[in-house]
C-alpha atoms as a PDB file:
ATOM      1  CA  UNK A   1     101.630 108.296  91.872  1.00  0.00           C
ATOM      2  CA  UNK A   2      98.668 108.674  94.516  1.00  0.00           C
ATOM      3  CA  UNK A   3      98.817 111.625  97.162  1.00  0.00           C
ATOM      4  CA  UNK A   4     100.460 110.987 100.064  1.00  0.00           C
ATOM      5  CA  UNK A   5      97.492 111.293 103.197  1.00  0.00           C
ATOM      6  CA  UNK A   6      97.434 115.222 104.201  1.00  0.00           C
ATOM      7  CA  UNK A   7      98.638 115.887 100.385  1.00  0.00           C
ATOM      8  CA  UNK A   8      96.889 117.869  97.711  1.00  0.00           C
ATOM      9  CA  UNK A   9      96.531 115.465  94.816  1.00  0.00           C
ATOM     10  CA  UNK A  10      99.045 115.982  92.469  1.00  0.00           C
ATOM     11  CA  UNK A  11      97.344 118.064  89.196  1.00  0.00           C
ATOM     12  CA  UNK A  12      96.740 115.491  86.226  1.00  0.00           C
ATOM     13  CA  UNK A  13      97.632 112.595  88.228  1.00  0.00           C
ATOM     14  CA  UNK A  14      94.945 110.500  87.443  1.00  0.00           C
ATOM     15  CA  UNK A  15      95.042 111.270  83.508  1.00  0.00           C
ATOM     16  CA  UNK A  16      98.653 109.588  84.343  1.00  0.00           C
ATOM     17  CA  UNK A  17      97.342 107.088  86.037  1.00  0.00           C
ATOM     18  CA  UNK A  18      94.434 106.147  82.779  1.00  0.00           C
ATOM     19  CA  UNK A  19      97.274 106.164  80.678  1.00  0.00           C
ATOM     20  CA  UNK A  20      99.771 103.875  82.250  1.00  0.00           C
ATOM     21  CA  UNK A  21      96.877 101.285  83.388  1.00  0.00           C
ATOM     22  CA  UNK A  22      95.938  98.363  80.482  1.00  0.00           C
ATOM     23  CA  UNK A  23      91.807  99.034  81.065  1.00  0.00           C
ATOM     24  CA  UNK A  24      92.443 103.137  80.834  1.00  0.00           C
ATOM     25  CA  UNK A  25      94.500 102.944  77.471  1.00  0.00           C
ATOM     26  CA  UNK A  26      91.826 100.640  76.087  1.00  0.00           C
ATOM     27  CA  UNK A  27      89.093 103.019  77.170  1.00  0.00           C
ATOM     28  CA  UNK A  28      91.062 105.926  75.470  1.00  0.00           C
ATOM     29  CA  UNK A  29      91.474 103.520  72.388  1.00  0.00           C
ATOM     30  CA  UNK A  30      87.348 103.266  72.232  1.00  0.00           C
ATOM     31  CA  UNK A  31      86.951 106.936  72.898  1.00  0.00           C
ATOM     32  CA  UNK A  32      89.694 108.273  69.787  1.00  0.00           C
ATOM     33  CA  UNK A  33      88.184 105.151  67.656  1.00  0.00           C
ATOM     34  CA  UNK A  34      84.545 106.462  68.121  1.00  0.00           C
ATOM     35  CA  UNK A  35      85.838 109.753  67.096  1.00  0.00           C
ATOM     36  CA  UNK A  36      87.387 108.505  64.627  1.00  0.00           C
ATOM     37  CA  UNK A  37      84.337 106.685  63.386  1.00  0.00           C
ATOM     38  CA  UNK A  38      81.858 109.664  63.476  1.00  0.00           C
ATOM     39  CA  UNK A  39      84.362 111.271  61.627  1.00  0.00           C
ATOM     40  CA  UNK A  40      84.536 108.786  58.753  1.00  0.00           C
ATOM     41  CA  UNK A  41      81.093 108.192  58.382  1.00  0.00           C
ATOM     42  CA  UNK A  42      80.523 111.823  57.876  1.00  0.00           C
ATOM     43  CA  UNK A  43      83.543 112.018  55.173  1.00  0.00           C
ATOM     44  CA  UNK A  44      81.943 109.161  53.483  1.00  0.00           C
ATOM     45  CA  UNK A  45      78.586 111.003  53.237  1.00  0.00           C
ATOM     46  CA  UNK A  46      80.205 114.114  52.531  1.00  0.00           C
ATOM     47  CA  UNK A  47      82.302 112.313  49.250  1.00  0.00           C
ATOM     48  CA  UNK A  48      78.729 110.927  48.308  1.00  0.00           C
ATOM     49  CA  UNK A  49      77.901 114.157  47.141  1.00  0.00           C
ATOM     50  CA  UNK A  50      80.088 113.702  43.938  1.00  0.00           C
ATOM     51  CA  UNK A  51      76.790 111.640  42.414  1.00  0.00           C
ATOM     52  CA  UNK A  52      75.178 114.755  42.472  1.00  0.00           C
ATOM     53  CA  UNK A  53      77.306 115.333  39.747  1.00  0.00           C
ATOM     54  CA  UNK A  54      77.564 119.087  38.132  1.00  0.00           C
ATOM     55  CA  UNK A  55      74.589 121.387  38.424  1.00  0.00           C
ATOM     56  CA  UNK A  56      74.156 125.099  36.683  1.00  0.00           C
ATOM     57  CA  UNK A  57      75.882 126.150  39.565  1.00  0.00           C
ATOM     58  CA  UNK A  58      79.064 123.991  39.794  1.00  0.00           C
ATOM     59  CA  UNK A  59      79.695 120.259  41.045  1.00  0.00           C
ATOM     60  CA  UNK A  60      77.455 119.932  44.438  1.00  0.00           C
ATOM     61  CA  UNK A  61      80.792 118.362  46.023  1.00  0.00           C
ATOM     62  CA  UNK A  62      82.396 122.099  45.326  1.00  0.00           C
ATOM     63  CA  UNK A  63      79.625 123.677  47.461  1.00  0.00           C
ATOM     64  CA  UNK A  64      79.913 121.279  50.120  1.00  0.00           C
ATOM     65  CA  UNK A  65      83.801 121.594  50.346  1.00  0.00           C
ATOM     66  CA  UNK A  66      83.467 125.113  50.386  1.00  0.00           C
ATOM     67  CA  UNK A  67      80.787 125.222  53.104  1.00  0.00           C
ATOM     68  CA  UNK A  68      82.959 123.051  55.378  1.00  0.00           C
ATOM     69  CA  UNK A  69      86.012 126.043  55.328  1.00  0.00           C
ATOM     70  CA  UNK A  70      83.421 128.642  55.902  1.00  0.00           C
ATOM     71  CA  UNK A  71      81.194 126.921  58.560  1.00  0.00           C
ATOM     72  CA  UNK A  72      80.595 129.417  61.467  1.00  0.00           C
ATOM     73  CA  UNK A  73      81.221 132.878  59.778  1.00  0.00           C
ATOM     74  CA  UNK A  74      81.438 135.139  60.554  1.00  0.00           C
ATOM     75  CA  UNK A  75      81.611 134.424  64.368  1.00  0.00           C
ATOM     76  CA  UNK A  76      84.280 132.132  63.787  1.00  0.00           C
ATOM     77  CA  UNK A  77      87.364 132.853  60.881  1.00  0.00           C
ATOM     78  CA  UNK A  78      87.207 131.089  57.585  1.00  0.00           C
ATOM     79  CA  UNK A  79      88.281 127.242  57.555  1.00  0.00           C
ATOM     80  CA  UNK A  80      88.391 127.991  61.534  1.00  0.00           C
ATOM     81  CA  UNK A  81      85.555 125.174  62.774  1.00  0.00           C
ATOM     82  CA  UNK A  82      87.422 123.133  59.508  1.00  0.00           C
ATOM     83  CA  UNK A  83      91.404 123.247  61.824  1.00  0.00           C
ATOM     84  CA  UNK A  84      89.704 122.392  64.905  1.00  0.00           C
ATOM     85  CA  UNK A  85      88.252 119.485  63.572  1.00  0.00           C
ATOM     86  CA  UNK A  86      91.839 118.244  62.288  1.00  0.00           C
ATOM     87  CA  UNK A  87      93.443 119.142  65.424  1.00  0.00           C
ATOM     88  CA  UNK A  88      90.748 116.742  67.437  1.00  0.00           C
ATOM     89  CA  UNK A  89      91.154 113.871  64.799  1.00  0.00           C
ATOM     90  CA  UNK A  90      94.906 114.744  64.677  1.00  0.00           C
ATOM     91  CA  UNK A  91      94.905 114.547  68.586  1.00  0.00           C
ATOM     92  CA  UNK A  92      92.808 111.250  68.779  1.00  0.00           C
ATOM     93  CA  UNK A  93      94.558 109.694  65.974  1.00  0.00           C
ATOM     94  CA  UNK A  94      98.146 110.212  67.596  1.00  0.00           C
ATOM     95  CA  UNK A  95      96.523 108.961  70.733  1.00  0.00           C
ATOM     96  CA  UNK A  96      94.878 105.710  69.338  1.00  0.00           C
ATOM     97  CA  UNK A  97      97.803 104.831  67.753  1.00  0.00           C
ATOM     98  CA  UNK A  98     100.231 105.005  70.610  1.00  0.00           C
ATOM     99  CA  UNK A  99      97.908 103.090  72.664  1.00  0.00           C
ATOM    100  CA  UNK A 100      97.054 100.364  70.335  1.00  0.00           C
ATOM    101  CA  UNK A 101     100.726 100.011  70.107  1.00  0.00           C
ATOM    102  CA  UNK A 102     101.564 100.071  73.486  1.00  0.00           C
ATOM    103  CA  UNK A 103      98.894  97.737  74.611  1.00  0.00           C
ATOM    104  CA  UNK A 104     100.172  95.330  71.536  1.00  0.00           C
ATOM    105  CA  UNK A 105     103.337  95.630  72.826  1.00  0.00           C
ATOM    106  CA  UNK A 106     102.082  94.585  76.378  1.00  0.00           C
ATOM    107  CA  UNK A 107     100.226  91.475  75.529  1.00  0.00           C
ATOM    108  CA  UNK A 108     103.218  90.077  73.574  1.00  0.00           C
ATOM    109  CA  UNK A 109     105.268  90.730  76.643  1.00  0.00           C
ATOM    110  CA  UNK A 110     102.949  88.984  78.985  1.00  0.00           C
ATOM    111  CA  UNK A 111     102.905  85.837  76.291  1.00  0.00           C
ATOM    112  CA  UNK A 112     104.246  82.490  78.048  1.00  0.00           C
ATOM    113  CA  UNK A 113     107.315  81.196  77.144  1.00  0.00           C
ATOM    114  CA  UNK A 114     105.974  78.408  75.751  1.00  0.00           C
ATOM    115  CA  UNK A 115     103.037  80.362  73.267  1.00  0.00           C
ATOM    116  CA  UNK A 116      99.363  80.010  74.518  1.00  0.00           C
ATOM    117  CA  UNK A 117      96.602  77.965  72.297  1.00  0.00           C
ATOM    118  CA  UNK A 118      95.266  79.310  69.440  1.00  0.00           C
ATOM    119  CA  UNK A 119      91.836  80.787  69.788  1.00  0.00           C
ATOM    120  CA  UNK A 120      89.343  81.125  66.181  1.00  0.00           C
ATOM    121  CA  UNK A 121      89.957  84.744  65.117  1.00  0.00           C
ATOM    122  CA  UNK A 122      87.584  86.665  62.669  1.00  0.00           C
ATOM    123  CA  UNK A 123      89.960  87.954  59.822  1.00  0.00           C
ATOM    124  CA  UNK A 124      89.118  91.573  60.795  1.00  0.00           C
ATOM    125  CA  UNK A 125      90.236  90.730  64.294  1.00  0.00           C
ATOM    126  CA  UNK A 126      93.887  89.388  63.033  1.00  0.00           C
ATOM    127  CA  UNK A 127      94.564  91.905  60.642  1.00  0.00           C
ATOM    128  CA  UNK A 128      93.156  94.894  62.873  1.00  0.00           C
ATOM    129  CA  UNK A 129      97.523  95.922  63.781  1.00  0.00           C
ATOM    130  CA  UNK A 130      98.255  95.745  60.136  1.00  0.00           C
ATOM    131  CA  UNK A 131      95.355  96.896  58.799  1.00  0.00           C
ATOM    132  CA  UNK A 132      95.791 100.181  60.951  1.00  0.00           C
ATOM    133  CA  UNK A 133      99.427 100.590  59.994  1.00  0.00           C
ATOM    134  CA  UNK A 134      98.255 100.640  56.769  1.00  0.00           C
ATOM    135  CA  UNK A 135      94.778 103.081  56.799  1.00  0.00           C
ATOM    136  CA  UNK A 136      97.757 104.833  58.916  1.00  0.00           C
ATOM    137  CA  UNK A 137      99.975 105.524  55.568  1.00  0.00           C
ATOM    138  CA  UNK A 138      97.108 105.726  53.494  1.00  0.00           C
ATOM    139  CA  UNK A 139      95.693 108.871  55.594  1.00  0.00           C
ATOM    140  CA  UNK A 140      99.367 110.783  54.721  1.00  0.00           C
ATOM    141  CA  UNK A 141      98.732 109.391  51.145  1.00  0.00           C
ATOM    142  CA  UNK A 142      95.056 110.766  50.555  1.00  0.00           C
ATOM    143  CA  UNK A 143      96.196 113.995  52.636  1.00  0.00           C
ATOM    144  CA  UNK A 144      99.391 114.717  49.966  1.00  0.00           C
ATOM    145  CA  UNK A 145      96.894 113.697  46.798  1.00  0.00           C
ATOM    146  CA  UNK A 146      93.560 115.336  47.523  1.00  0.00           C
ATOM    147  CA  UNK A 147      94.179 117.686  49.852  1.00  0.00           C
ATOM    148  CA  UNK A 148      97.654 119.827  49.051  1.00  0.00           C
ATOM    149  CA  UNK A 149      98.014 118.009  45.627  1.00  0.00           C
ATOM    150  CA  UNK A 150     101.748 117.241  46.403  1.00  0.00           C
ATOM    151  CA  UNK A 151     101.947 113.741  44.720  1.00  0.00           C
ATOM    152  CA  UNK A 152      99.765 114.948  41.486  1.00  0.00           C
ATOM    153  CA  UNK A 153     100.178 118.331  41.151  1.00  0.00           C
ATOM    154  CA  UNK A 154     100.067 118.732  37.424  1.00  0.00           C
ATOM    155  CA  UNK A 155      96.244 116.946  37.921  1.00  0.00           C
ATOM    156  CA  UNK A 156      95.165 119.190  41.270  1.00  0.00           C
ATOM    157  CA  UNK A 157      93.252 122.089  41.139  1.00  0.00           C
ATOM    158  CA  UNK A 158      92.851 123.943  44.717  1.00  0.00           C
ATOM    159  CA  UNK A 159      89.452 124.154  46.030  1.00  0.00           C
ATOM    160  CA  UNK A 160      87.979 122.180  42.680  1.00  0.00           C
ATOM    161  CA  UNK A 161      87.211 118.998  44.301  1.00  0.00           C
ATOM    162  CA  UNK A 162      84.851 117.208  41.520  1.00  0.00           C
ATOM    163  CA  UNK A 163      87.781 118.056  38.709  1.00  0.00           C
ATOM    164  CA  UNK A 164      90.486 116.385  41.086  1.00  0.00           C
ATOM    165  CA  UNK A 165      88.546 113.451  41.256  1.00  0.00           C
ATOM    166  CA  UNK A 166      87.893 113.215  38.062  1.00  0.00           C
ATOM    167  CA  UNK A 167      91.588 113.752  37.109  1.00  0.00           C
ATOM    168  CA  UNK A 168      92.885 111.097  40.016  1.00  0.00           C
ATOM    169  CA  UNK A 169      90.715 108.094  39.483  1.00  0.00           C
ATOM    170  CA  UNK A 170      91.171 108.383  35.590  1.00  0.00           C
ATOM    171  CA  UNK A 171      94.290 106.368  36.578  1.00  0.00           C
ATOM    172  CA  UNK A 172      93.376 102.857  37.566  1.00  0.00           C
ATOM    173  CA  UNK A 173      96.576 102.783  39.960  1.00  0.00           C
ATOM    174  CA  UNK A 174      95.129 105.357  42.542  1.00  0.00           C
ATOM    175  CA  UNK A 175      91.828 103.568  42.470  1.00  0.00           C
ATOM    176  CA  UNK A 176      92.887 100.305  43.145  1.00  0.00           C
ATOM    177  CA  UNK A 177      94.915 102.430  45.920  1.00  0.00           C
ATOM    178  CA  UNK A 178      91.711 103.810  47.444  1.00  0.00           C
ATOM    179  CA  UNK A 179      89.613 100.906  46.864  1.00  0.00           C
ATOM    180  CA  UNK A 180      91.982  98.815  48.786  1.00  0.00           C
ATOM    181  CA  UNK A 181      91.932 101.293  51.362  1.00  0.00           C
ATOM    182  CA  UNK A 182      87.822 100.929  51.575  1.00  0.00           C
ATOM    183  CA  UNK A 183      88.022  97.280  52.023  1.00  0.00           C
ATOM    184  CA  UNK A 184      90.840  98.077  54.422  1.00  0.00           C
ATOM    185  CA  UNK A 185      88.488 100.487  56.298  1.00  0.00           C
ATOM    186  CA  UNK A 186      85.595  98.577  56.130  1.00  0.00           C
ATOM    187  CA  UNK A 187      87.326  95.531  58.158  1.00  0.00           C
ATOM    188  CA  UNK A 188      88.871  97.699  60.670  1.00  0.00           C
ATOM    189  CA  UNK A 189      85.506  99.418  61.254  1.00  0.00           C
ATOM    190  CA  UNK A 190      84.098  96.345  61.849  1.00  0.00           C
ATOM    191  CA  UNK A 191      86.226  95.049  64.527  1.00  0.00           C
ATOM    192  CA  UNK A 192      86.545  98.334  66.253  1.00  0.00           C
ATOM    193  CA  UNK A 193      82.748  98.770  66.522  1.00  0.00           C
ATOM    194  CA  UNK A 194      82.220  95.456  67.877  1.00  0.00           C
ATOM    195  CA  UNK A 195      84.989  95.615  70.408  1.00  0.00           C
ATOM    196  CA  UNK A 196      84.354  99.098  71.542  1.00  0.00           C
ATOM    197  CA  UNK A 197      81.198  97.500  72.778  1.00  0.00           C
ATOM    198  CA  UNK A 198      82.846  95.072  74.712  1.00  0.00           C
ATOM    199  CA  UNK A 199      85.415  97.901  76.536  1.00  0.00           C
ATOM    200  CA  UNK A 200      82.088  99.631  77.365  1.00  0.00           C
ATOM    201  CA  UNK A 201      81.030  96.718  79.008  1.00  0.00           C
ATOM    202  CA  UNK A 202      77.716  96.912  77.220  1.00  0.00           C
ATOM    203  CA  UNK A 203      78.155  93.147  75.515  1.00  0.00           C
ATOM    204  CA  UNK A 204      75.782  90.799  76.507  1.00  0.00           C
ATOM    205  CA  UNK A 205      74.402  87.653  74.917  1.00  0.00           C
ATOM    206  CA  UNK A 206      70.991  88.624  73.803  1.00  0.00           C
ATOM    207  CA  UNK A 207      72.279  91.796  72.626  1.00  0.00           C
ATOM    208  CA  UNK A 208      75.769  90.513  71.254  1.00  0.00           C
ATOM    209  CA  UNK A 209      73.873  89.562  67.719  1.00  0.00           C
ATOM    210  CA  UNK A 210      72.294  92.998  67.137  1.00  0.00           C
ATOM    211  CA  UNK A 211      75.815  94.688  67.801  1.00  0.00           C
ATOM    212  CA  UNK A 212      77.465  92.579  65.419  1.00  0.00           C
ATOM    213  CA  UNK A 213      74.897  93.257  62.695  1.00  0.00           C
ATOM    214  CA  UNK A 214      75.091  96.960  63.229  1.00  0.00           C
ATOM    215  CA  UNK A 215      78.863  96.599  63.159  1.00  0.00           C
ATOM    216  CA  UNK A 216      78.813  95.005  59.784  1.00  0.00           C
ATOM    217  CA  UNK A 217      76.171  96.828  58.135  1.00  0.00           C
ATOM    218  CA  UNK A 218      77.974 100.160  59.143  1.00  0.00           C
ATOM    219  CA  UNK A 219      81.099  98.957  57.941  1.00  0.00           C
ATOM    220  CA  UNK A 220      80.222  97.374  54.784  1.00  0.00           C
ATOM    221  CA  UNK A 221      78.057 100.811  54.092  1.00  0.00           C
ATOM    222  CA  UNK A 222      81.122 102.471  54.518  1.00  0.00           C
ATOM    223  CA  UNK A 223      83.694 100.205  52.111  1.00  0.00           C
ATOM    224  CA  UNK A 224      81.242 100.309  49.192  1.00  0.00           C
ATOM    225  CA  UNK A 225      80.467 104.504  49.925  1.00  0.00           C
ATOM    226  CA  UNK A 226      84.298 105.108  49.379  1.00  0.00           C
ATOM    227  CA  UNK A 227      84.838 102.757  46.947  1.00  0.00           C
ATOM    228  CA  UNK A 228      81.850 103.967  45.021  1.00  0.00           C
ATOM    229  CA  UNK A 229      83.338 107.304  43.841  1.00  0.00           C
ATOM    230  CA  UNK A 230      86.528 105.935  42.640  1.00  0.00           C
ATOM    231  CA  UNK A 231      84.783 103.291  40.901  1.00  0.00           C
ATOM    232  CA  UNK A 232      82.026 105.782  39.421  1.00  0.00           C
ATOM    233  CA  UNK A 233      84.731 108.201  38.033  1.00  0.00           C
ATOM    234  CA  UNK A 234      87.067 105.319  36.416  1.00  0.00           C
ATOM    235  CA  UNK A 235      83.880 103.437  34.773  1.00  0.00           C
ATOM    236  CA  UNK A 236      82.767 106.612  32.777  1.00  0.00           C
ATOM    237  CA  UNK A 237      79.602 106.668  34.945  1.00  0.00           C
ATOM    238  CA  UNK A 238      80.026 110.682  36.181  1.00  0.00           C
ATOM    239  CA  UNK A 239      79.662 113.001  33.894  1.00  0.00           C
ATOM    240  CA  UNK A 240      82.897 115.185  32.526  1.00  0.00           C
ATOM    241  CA  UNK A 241      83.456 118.347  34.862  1.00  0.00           C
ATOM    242  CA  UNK A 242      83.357 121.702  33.254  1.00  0.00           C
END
């Protein structure tokens, strides 16, 4: 609520005010989504490192996983930069989530009676609610499977990252689970570029084409970057780990 005239403004009143307005949750939605975004293309580039297969050294994925917990020491404690990255996605996801839901919730509330006409949809578009529900239970999936080892622990090694990926997508069950998942990614992405562009107000019609190409050549990079790894390990095409 707005300060009374001859009031201080009431601390955190406009963060209030963002969230309860339609325009402010769909600005937080772009902001969470584009750090969301940065955040998957750099996984995605990160998990590319598997083709570098295993050198004299160990598997090049090994080295990168271990550089990520010990990024900033010894300034900063080990895996330290590594929890403050989870607590912004964390953060951003919880945020994104609750908005997109909310706002959902809104526009099926503010429906006529009587339905409103039908407007031509890209597929990406209609299945952006249940495509996110879904990346959403994927994300506590790949967390409990790659990351603590809880669903395969007889097949998990901690902190051996080319071995548990070798192990995992020598079942055909978890790679059609995380290729779905890159399709499923690679839609959302799409849509969420392309409309982020619109909440920034930055769509226009001679530059509406070249956002929708970059939109679907990052997303499409994406899909086949995280499908690629399953697909490599379950086709024989990486060599064994040792």
């Amino acid at each position: 609520m707005p300060a009374e005239p001859g009031q201080a403004p009431v601390r955190g009143a406009w963060l209030r005010e963002v969230w309860r307005s339609s325009i402010g949750k769909k600005m937080i939605v772009a902001i969470t989504g584009a750090i969301m975004i940065a955040y998957v293309v750099g996984h995605v580039l990160g998990n590319l490192k598997a083709f570098q297969g295993v050198g004299p050294g160990g598997a090049a994925i090994d080295s990168y996983a271990e550089w990520l917990r010990t990024v900033g020491e010894p300034a900063v404690p080990r895996e330290g930069i590594l929890w403050l990255v989870r607590a912004v996605l964390l953060a951003s996801l919880v945020l994104h989530v609750t908005a997109v839901l909310q706002l959902n919730q809104r526009n099926r509330s503010a429906r006529p009676a009587g339905g409103v006409p039908r407007i031509q949809r890209s597929l990406a578009s209609r299945t952006m609610l249940v495509g996110g529900l879904f990346l959403l239970g994927f994300i506590v999936f790949h967390i409990l499977h790659l990351t603590t080892g809880t669903i395969d622990p007889s097949g998990f090694t901690e902190g051996a990252v080319y071995r548990n990926l070798d192990e995992a997508f020598s079942n055909p069950l978890f790679v059609a689970v995380y290729v779905a998942a890159a399709a499923a990614i690679g839609m959302h992405l799409y849509h969420a570029i392309w409309s982020s562009t619109q909440t920034a107000g930055w769509d226009k019609p001679n530059r509406n084409p070249t956002f929708r190409h970059a939109s679907k050549s990052v997303s499409v990079a994406v899909a086949i970057g995280f499908a690629a790894v399953p697909i490599a390990f379950w086709t024989g095409l990486m060599e064994a780990p040792r």
